[in-house]
C-alpha atoms as a PDB file:
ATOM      1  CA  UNK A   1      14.304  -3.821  13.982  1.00  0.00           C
ATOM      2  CA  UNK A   2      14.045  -5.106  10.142  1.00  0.00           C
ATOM      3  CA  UNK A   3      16.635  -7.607   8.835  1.00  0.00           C
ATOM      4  CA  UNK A   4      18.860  -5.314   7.017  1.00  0.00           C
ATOM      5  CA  UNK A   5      16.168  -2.586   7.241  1.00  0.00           C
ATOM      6  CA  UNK A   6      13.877  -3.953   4.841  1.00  0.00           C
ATOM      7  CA  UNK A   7      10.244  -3.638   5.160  1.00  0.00           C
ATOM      8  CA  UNK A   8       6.960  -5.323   3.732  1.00  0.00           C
ATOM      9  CA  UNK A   9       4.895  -2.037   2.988  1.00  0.00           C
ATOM     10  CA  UNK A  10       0.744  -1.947   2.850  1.00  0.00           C
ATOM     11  CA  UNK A  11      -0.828   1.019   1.638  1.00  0.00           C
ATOM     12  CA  UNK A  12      -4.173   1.257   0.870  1.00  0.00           C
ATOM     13  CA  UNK A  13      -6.409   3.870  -1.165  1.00  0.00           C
ATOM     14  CA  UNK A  14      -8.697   5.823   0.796  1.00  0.00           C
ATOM     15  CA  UNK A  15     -11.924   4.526   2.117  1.00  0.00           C
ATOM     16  CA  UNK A  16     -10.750   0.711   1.260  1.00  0.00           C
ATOM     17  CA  UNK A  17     -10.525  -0.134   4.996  1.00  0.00           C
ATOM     18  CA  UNK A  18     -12.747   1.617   7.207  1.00  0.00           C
ATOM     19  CA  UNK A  19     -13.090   0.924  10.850  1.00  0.00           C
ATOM     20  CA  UNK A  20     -15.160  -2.118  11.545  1.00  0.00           C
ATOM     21  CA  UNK A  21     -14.146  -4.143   8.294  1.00  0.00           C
ATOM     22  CA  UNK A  22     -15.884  -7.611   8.672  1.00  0.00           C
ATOM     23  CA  UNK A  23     -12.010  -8.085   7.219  1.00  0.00           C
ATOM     24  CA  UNK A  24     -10.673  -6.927  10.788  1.00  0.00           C
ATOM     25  CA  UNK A  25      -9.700  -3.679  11.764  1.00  0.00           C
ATOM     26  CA  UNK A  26      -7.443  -1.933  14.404  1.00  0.00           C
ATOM     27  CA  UNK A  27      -8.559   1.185  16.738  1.00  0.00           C
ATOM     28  CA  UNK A  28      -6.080   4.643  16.393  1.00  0.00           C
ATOM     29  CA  UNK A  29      -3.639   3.892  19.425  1.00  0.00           C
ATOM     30  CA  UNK A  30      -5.318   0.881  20.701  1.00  0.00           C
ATOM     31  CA  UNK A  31      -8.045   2.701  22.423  1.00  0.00           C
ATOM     32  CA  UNK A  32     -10.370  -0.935  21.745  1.00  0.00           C
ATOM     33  CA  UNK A  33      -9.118  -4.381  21.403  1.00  0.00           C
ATOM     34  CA  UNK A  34      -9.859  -5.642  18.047  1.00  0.00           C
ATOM     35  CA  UNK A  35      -9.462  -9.675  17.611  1.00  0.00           C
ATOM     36  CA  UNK A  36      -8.524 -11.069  14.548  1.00  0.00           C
ATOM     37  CA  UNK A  37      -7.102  -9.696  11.429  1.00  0.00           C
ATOM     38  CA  UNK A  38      -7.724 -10.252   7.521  1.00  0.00           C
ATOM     39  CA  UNK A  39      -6.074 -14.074   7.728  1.00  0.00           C
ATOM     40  CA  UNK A  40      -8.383 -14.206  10.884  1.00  0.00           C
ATOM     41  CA  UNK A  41     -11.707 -11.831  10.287  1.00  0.00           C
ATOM     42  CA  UNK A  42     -13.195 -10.873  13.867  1.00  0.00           C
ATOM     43  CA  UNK A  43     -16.355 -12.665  14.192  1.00  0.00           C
ATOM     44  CA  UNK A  44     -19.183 -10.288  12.581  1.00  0.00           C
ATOM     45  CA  UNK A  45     -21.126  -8.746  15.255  1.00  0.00           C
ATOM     46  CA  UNK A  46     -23.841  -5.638  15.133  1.00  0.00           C
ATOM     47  CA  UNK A  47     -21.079  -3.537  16.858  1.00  0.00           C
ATOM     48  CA  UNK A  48     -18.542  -3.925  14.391  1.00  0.00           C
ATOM     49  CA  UNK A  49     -21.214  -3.587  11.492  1.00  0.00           C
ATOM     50  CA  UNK A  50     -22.705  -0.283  12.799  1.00  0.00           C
ATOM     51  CA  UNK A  51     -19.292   1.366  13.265  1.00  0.00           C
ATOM     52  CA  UNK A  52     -18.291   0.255   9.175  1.00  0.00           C
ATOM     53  CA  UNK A  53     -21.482   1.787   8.544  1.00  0.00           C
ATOM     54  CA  UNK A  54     -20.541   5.202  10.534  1.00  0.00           C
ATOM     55  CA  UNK A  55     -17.623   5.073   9.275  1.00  0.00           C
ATOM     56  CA  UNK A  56     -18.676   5.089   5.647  1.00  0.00           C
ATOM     57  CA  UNK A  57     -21.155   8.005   6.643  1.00  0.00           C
ATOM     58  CA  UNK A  58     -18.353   9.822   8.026  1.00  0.00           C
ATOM     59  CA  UNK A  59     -16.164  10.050   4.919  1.00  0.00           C
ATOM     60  CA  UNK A  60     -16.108  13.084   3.273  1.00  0.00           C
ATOM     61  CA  UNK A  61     -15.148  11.878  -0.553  1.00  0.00           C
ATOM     62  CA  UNK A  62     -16.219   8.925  -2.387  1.00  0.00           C
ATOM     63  CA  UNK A  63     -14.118   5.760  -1.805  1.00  0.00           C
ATOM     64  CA  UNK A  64     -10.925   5.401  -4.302  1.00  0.00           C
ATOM     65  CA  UNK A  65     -10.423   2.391  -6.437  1.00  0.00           C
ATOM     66  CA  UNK A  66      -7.380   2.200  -9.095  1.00  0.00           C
ATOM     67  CA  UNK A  67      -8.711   1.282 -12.273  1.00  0.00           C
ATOM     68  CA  UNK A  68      -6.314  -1.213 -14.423  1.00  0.00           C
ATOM     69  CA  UNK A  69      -4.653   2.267 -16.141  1.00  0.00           C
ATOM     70  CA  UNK A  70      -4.321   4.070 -12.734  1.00  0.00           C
ATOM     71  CA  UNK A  71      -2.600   0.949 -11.037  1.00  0.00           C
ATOM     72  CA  UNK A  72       0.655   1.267 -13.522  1.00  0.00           C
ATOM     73  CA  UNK A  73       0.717   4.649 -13.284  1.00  0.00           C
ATOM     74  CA  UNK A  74       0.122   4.698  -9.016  1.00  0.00           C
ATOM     75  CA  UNK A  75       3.637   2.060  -9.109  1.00  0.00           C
ATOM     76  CA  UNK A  76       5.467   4.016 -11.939  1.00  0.00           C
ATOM     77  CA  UNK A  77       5.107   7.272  -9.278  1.00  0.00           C
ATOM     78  CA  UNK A  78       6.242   5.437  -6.578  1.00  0.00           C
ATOM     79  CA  UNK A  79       9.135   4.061  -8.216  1.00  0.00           C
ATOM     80  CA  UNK A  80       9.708   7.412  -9.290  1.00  0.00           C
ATOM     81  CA  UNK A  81       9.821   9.103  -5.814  1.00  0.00           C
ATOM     82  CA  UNK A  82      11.390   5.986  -4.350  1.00  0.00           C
ATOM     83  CA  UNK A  83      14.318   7.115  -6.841  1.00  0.00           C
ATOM     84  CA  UNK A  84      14.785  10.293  -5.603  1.00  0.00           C
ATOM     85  CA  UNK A  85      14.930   9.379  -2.088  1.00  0.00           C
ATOM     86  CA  UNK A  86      17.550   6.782  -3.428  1.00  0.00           C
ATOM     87  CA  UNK A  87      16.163   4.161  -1.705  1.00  0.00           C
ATOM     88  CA  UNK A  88      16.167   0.181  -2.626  1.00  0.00           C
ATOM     89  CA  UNK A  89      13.157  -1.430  -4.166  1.00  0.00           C
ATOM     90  CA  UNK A  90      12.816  -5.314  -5.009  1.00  0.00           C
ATOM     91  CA  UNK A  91       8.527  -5.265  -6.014  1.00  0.00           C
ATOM     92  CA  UNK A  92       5.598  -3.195  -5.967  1.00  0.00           C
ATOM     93  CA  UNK A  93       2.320  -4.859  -6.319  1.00  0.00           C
ATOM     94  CA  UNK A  94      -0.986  -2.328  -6.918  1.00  0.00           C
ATOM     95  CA  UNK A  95      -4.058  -3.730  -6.912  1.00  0.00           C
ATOM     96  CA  UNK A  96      -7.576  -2.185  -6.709  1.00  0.00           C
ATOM     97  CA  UNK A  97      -7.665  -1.570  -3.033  1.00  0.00           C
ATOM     98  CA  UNK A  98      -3.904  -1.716  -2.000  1.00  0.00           C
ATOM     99  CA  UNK A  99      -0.546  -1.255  -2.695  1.00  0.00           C
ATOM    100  CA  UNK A 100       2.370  -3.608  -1.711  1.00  0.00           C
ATOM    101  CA  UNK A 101       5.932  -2.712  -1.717  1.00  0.00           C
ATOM    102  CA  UNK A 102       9.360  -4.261  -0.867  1.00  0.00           C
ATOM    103  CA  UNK A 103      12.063  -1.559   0.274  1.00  0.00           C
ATOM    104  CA  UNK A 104      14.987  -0.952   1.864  1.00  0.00           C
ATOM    105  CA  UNK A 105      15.149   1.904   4.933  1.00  0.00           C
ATOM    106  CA  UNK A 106      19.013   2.577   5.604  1.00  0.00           C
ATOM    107  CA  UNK A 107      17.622   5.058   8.124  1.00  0.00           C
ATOM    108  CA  UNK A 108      15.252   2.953   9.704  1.00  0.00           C
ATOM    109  CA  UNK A 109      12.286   4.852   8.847  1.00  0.00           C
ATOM    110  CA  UNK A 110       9.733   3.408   6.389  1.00  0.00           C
ATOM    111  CA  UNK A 111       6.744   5.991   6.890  1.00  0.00           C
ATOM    112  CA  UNK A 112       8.173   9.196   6.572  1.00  0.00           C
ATOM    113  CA  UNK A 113       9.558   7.355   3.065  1.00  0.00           C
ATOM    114  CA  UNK A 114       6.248   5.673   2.266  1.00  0.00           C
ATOM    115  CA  UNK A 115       4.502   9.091   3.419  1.00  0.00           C
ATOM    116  CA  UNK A 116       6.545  10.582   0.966  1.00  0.00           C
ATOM    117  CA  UNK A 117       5.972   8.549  -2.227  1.00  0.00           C
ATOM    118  CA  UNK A 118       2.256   8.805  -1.363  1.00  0.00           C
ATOM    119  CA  UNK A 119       2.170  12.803  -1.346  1.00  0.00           C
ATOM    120  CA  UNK A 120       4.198  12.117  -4.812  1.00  0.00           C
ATOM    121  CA  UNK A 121       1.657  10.374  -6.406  1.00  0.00           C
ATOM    122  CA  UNK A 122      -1.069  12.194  -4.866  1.00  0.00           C
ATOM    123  CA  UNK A 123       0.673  15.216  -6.016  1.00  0.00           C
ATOM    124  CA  UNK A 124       1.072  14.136 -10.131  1.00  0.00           C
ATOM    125  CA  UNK A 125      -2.341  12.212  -9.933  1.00  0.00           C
ATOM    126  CA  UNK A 126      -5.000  14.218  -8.055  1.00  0.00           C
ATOM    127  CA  UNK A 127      -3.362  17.792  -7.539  1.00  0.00           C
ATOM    128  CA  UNK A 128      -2.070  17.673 -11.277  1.00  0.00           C
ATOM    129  CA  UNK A 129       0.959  19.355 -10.555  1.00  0.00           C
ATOM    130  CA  UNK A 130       4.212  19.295  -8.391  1.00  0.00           C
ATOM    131  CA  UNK A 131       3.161  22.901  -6.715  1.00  0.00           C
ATOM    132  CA  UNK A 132       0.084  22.659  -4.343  1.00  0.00           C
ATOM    133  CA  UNK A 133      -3.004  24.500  -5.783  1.00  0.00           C
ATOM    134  CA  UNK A 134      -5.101  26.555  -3.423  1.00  0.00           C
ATOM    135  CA  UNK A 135      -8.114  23.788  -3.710  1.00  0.00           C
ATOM    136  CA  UNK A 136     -10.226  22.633  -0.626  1.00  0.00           C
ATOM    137  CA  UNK A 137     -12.127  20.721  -3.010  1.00  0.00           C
ATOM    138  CA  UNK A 138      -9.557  18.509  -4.265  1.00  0.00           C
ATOM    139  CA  UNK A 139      -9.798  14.916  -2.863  1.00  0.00           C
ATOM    140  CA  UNK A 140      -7.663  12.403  -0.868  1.00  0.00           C
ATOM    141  CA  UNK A 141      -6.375   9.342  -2.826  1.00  0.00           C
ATOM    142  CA  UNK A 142      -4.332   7.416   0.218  1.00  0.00           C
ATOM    143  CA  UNK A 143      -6.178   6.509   3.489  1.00  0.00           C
ATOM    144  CA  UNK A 144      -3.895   8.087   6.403  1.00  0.00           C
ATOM    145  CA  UNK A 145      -1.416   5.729   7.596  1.00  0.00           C
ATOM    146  CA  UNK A 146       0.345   2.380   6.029  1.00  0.00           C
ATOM    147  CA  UNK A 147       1.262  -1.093   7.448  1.00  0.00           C
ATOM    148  CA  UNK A 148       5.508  -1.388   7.542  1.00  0.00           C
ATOM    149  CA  UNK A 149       6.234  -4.817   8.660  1.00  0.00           C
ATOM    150  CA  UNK A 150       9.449  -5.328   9.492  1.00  0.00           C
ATOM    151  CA  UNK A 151      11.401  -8.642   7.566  1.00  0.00           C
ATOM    152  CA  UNK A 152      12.324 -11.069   9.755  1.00  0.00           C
ATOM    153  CA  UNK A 153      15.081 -13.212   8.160  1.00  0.00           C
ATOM    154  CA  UNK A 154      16.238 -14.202   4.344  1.00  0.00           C
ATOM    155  CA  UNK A 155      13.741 -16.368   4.121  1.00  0.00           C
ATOM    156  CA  UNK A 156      10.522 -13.644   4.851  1.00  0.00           C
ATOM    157  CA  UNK A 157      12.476 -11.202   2.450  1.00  0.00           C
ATOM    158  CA  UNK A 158      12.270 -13.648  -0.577  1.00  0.00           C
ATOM    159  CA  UNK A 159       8.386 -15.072   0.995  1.00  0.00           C
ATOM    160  CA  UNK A 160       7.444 -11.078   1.030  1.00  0.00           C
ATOM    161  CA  UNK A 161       9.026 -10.659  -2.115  1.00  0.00           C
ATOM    162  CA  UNK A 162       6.786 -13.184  -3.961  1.00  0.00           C
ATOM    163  CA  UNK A 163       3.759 -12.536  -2.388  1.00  0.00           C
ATOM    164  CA  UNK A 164       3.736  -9.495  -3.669  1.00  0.00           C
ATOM    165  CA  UNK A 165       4.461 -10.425  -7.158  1.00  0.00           C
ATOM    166  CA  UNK A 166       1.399 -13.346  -6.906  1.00  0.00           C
ATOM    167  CA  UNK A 167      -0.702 -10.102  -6.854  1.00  0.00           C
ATOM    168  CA  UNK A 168      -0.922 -10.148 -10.721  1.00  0.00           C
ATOM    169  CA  UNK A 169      -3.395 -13.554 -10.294  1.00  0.00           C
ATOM    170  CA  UNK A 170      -5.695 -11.241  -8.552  1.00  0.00           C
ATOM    171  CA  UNK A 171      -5.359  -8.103 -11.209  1.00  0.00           C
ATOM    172  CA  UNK A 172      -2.725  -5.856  -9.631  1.00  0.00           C
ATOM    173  CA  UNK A 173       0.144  -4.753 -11.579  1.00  0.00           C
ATOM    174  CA  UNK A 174       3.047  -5.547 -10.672  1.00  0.00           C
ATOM    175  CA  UNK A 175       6.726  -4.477 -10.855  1.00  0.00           C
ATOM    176  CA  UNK A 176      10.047  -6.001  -9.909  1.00  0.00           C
ATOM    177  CA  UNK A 177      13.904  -4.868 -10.031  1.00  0.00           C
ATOM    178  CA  UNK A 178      14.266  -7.114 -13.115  1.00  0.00           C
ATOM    179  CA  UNK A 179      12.098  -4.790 -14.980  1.00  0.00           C
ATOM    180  CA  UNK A 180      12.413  -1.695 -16.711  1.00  0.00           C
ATOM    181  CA  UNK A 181      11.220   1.248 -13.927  1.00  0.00           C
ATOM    182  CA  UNK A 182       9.123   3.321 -16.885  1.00  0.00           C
ATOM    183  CA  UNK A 183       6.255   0.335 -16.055  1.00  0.00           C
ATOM    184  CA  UNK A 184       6.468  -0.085 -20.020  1.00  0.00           C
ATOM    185  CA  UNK A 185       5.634  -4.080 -19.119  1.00  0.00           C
ATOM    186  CA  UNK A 186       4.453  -6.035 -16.368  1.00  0.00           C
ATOM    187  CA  UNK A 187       6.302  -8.270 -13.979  1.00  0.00           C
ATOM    188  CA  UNK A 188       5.959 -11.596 -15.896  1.00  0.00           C
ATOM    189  CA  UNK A 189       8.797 -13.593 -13.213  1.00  0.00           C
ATOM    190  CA  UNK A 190       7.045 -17.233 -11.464  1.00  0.00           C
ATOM    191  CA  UNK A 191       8.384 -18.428  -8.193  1.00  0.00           C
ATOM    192  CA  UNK A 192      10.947 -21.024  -9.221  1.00  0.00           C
ATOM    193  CA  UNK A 193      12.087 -24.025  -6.117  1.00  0.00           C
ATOM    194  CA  UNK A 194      15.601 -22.686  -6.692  1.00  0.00           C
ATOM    195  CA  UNK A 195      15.236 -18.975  -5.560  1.00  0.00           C
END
């Protein structure tokens, strides 16, 4: 269970992490054993690089990437739908390949939430509308799935809540509660020793 039901949330655009990543990777349910992760990247192997090269054959749509524009407007959407499921935000980082967010679950349930903020911006970004349109040809802009990870203590919370804002050195855009929610400026805050 979170620390006051606040969760560290990874999304990522889809086709930015395929199975066999040299960056790590995890098998649906488990089925194979992965070591490592992105701190610790699996050692590269032919195995994992033939399945990250089957996997990029098997996708059916080019691989997204937000562009500087679509990165404001991908966290201004998500604020937006965060909104009307009234629930807490503290940042949003969205960079390139992934989005970062710092929320608050009263009900304990951080993917149906996430889940739904994705379908929002999906929805007002790719579909072009709030009413479905009768397309098979429109594409996917979310890989299936997100990372929750559950804060731990007070001192994760405020840890998660400025790695996400240290996003901006690598390009993402980034938003925090201090900050207007239309994205009309950037998160400009530093980590300061007395937060």
């Amino acid at each position: 269970m979170a620390w006051n039901n606040w969760y560290h949330i990874t999304a990522n655009p889809y086709g930015q992490w395929l199975r066999g990543d040299a960056r790590g990777w995890g098998e649906r349910k488990h089925r194979i054993h992965v070591e490592g992760d992105y701190r610790n990247p699996p050692t590269p192997s032919n195995y994992q690089r033939a399945l990250h090269e089957q996997s990029k054959r098997l996708m059916k749509h080019p691989a997204v990437e937000f562009s500087p524009d679509q990165r404001r407007q991908v966290a201004v959407l998500f604020l937006e739908s965060l909104a009307i499921q009234q629930i807490r935000v503290l940042a949003i980082g969205v960079g390139a390949k992934h989005l970062h967010a710092l929320i608050q679950c009263p009900a304990d349930n951080p993917k149906t939430i996430i889940g739904k903020a994705k379908n929002h911006v999906w929805m007002r970004m790719v579909n072009g509308s709030d009413r479905l349109k009768l397309r098979t040809d429109i594409p996917p802009l979310w890989a299936v799935g997100l990372h929750p990870e559950p804060i731990c203590d007070g001192a994760h919370h405020v840890d998660a809540f400025w790695y996400i804002l240290d996003h901006r050195d690598e390009g993402a855009w980034v938003w925090c509660f201090q900050c207007p929610r239309d994205g009309s400026r950037l998160c400009r805050h530093v980590r300061q020793e007395s937060w």
